[in-house]
N, C-alpha and C. Protein backbone atom coordinates (compact mmCIF):
# COMPACT_ATOMS: atom_id res chain seq x y z
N UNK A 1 0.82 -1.19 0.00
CA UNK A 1 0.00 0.00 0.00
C UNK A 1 0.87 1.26 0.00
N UNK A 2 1.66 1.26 0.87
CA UNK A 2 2.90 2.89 0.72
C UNK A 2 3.70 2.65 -0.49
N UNK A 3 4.07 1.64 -1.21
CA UNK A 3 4.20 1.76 -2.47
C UNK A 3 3.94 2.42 -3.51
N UNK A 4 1.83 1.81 -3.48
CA UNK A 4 1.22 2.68 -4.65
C UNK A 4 1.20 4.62 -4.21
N UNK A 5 1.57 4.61 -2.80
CA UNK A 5 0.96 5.77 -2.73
C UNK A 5 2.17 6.74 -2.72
N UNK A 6 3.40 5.81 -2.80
CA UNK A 6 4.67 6.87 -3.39
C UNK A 6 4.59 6.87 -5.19
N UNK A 7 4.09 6.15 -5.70
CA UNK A 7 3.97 5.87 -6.88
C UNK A 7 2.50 7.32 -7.29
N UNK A 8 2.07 7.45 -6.94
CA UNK A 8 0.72 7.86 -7.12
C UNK A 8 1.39 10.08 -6.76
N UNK A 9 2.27 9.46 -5.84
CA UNK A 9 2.84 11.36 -5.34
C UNK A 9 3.79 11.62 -6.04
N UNK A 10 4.64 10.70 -6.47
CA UNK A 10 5.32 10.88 -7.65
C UNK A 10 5.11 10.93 -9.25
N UNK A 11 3.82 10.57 -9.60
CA UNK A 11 3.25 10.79 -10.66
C UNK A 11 2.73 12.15 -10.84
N UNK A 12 1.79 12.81 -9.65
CA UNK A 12 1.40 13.80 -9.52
C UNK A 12 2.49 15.10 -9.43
N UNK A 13 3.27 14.84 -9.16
CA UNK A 13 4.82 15.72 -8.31
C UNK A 13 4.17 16.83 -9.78
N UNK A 14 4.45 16.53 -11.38
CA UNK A 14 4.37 17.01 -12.16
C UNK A 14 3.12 18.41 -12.14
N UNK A 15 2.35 17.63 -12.13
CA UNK A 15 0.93 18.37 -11.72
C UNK A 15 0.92 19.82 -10.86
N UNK A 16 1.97 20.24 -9.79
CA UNK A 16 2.10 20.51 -8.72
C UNK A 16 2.79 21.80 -9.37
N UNK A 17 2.92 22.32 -10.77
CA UNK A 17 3.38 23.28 -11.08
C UNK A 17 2.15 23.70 -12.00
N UNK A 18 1.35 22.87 -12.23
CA UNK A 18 0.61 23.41 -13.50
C UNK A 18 -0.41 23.82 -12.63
N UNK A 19 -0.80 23.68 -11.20
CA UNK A 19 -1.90 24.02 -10.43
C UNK A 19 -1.28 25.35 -9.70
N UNK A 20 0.10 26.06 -9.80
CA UNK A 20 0.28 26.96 -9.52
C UNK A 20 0.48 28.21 -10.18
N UNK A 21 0.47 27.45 -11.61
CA UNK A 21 0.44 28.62 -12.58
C UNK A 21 -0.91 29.29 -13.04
N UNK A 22 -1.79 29.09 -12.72
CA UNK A 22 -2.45 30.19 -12.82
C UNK A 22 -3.02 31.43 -11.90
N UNK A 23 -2.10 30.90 -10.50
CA UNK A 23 -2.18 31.36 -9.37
C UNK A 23 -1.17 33.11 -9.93
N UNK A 24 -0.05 32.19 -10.91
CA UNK A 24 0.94 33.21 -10.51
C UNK A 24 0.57 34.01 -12.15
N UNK A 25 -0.15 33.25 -12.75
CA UNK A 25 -0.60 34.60 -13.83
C UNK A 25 -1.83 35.39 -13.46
N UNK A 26 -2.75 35.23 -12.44
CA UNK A 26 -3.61 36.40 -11.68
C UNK A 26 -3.07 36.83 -11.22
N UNK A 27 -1.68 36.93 -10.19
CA UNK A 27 -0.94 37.79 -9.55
C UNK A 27 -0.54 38.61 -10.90
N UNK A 28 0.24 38.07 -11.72
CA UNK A 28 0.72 38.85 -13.10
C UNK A 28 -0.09 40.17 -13.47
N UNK A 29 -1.77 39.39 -13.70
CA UNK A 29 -2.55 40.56 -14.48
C UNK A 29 -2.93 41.54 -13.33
N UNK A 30 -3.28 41.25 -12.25
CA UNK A 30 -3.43 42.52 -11.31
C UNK A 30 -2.23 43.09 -10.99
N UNK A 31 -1.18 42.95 -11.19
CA UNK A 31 0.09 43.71 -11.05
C UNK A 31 0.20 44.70 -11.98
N UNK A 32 0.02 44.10 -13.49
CA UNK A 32 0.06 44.99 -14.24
C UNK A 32 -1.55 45.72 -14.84
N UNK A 33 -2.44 45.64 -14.66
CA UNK A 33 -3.45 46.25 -14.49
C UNK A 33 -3.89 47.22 -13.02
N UNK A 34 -3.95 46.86 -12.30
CA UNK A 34 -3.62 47.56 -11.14
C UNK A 34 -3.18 48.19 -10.34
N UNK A 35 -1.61 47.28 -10.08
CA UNK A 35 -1.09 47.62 -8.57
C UNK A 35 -0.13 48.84 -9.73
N UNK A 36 0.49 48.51 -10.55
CA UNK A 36 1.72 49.29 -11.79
C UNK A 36 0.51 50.61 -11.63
N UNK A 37 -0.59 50.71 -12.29
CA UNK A 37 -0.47 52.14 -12.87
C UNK A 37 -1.11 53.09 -11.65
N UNK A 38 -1.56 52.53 -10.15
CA UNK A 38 -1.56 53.33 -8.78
C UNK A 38 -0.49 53.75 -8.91
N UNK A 39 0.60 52.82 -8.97
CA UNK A 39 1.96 53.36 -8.65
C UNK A 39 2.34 54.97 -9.55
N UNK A 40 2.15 54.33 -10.68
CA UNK A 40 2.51 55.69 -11.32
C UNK A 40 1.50 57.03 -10.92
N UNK A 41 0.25 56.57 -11.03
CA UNK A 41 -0.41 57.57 -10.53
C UNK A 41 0.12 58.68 -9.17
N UNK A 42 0.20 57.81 -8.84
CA UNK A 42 0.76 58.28 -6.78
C UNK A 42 2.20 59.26 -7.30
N UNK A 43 3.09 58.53 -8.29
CA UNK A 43 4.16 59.19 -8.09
C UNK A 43 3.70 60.56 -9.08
N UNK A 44 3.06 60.41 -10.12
CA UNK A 44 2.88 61.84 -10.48
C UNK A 44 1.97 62.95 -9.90
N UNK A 45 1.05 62.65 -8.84
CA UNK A 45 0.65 62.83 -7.84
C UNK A 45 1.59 63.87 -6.91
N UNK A 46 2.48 63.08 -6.28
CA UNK A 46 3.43 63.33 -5.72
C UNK A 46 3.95 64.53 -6.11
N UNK A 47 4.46 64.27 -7.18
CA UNK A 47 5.85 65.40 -8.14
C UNK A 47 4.90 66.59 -8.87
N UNK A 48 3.39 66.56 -8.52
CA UNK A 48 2.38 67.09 -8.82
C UNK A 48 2.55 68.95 -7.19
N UNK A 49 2.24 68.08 -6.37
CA UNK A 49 2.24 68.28 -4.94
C UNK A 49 3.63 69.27 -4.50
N UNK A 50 5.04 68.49 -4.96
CA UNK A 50 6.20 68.90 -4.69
C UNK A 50 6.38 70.36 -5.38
N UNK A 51 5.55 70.35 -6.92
CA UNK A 51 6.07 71.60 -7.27
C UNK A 51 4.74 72.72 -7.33
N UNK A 52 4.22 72.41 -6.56
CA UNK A 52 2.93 73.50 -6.15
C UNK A 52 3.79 75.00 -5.65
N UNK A 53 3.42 76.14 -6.14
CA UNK A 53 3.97 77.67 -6.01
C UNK A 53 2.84 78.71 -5.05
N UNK A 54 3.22 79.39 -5.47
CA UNK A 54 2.48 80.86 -4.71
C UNK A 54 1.43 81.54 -6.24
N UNK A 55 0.82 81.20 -6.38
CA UNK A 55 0.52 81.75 -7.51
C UNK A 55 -0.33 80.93 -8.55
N UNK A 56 -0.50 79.71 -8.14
CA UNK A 56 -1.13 78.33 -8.79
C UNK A 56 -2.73 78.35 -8.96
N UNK A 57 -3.00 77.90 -9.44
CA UNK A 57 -4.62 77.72 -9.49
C UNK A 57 -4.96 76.29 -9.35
N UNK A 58 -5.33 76.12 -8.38
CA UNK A 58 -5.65 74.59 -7.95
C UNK A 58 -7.26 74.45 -7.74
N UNK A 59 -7.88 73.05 -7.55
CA UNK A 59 -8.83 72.07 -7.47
C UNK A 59 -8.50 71.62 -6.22
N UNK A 60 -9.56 71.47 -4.87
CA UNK A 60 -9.43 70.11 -3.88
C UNK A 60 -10.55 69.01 -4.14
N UNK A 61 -10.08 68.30 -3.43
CA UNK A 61 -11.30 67.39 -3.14
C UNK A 61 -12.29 67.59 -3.35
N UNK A 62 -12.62 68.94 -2.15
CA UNK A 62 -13.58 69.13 -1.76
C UNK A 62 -14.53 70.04 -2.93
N UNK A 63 -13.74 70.43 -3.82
CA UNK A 63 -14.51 70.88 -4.77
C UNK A 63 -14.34 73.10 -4.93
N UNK A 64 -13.23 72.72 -4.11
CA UNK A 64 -12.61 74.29 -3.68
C UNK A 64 -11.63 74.45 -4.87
N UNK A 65 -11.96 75.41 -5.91
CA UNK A 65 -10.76 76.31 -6.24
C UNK A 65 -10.43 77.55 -5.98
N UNK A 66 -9.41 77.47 -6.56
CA UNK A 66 -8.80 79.06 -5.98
C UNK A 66 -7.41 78.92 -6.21
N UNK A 67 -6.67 80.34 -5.71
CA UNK A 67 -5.12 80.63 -5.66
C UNK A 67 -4.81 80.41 -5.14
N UNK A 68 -3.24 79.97 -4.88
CA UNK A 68 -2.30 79.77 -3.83
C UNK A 68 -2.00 80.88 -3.54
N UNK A 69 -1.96 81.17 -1.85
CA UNK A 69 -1.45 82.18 -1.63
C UNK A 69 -0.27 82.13 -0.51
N UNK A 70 -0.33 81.13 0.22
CA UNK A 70 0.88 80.95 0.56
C UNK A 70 1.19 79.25 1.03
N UNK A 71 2.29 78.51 1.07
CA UNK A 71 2.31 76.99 1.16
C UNK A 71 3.15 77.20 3.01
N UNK A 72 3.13 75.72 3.08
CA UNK A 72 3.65 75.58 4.55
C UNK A 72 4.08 74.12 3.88
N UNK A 73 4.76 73.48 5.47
CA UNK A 73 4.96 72.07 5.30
C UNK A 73 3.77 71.21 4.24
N UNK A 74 2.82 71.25 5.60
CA UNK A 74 1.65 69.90 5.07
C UNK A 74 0.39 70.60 4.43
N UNK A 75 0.49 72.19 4.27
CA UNK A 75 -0.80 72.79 4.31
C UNK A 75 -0.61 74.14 2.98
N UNK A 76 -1.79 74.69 2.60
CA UNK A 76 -1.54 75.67 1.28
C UNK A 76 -2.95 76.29 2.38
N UNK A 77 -2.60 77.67 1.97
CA UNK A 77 -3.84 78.86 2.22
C UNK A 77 -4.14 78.98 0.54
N UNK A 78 -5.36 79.50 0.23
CA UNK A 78 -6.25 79.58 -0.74
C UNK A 78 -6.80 80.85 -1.00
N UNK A 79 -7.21 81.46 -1.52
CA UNK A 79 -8.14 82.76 -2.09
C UNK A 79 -8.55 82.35 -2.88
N UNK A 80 -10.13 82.12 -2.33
CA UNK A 80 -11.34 81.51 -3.32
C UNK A 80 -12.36 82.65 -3.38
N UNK A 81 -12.50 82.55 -4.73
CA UNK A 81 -13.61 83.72 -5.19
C UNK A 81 -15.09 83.83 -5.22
N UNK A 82 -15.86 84.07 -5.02
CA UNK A 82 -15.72 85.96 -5.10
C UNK A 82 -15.78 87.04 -4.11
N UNK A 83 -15.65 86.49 -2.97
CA UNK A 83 -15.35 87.23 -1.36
C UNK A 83 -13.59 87.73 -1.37
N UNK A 84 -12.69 86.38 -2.17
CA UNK A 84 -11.46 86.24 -1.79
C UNK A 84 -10.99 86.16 -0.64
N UNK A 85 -11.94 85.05 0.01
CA UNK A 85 -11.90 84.27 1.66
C UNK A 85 -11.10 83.52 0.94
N UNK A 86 -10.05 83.48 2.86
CA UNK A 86 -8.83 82.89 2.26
C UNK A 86 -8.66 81.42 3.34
N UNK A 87 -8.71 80.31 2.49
CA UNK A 87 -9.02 78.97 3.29
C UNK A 87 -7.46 78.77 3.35
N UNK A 88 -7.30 77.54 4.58
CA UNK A 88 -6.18 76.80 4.61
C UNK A 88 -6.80 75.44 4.66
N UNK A 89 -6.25 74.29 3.52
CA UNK A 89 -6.53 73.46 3.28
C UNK A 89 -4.98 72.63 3.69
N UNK A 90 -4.85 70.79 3.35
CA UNK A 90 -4.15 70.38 3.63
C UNK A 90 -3.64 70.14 2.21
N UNK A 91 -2.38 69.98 2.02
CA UNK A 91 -1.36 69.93 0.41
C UNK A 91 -1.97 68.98 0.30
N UNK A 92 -2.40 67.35 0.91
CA UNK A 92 -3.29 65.90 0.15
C UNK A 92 -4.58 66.15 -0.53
N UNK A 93 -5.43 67.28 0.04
CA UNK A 93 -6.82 67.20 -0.26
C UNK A 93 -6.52 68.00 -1.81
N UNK A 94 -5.60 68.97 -2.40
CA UNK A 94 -5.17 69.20 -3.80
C UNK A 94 -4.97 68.10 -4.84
N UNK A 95 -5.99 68.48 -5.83
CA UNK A 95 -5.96 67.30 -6.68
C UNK A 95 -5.73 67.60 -8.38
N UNK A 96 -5.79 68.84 -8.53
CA UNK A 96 -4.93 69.44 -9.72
C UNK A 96 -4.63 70.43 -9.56
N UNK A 97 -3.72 70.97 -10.64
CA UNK A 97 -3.43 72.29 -10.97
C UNK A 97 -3.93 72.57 -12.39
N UNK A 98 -4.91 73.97 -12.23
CA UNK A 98 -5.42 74.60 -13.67
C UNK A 98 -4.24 75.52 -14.33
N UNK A 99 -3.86 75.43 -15.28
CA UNK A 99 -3.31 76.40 -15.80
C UNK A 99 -4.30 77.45 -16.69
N UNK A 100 -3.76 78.05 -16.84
CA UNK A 100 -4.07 79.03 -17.70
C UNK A 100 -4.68 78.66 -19.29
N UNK A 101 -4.01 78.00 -19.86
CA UNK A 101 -4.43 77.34 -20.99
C UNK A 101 -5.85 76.40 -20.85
N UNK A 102 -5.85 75.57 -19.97
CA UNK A 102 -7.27 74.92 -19.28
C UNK A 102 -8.45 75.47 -19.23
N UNK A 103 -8.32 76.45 -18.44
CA UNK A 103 -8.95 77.74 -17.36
C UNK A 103 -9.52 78.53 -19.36
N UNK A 104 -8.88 79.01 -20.15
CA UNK A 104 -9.69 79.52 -21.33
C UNK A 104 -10.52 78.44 -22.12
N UNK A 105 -9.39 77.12 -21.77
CA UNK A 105 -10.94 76.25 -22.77
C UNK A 105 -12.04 75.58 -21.89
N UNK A 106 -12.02 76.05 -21.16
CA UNK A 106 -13.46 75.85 -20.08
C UNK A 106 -14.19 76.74 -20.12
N UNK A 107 -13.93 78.30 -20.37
CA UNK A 107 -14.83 79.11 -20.77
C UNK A 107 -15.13 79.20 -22.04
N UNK A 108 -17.02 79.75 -21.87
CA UNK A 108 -17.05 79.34 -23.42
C UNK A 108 -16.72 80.77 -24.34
């Protein structure tokens, strides 16, 4: 009986790669569908964030635009129109920068 059943684990031994490969091509496609282009996202994100000025026209989250009017570590003050109340928001909740070129083809 431990015969057939080394005979039987050694036949299978083969098997034991073909039941892991499709394990490791779903890891594959969510790597590169997924986890890859967060990544890039985040980093241009990032290098988005790093070169924010005094003078910018930004988007938050929250649905706030306005000017930069002055930056800190973790935080940007704002002058949002048409009071030109001046918010302090946090540099994460910024989610673009309008330029100028943008800003005319949005008006009609």
């Amino acid at each position: 009986m431990s015969m057939q059943f080394l005979l039987a684990f050694q036949a299978g031994g083969g098997m034991g790669w073909l039941s892991v490969a499709p394990l490791i091509f779903i890891f594959a496609i969510f790597y590169f569908l997924l986890i890859l282009p967060q990544q890039r996202r985040q980093k241009k994100w990032t290098a988005m964030l790093d070169s924010l000025k005094t003078g910018d026209k930004v988007t938050t989250s929250g649905g706030l635009r306005g000017t930069i009017m002055a930056l800190k570590d973790d935080s940007v003050h704002l002058r949002v129109p048409p009071n030109n109340l001046v918010v302090e928001v946090t540099k994460a909740s910024v989610t673009q920068v309008t330029t100028a070129e943008e800003e005319a083809k949005t008006k009609p």
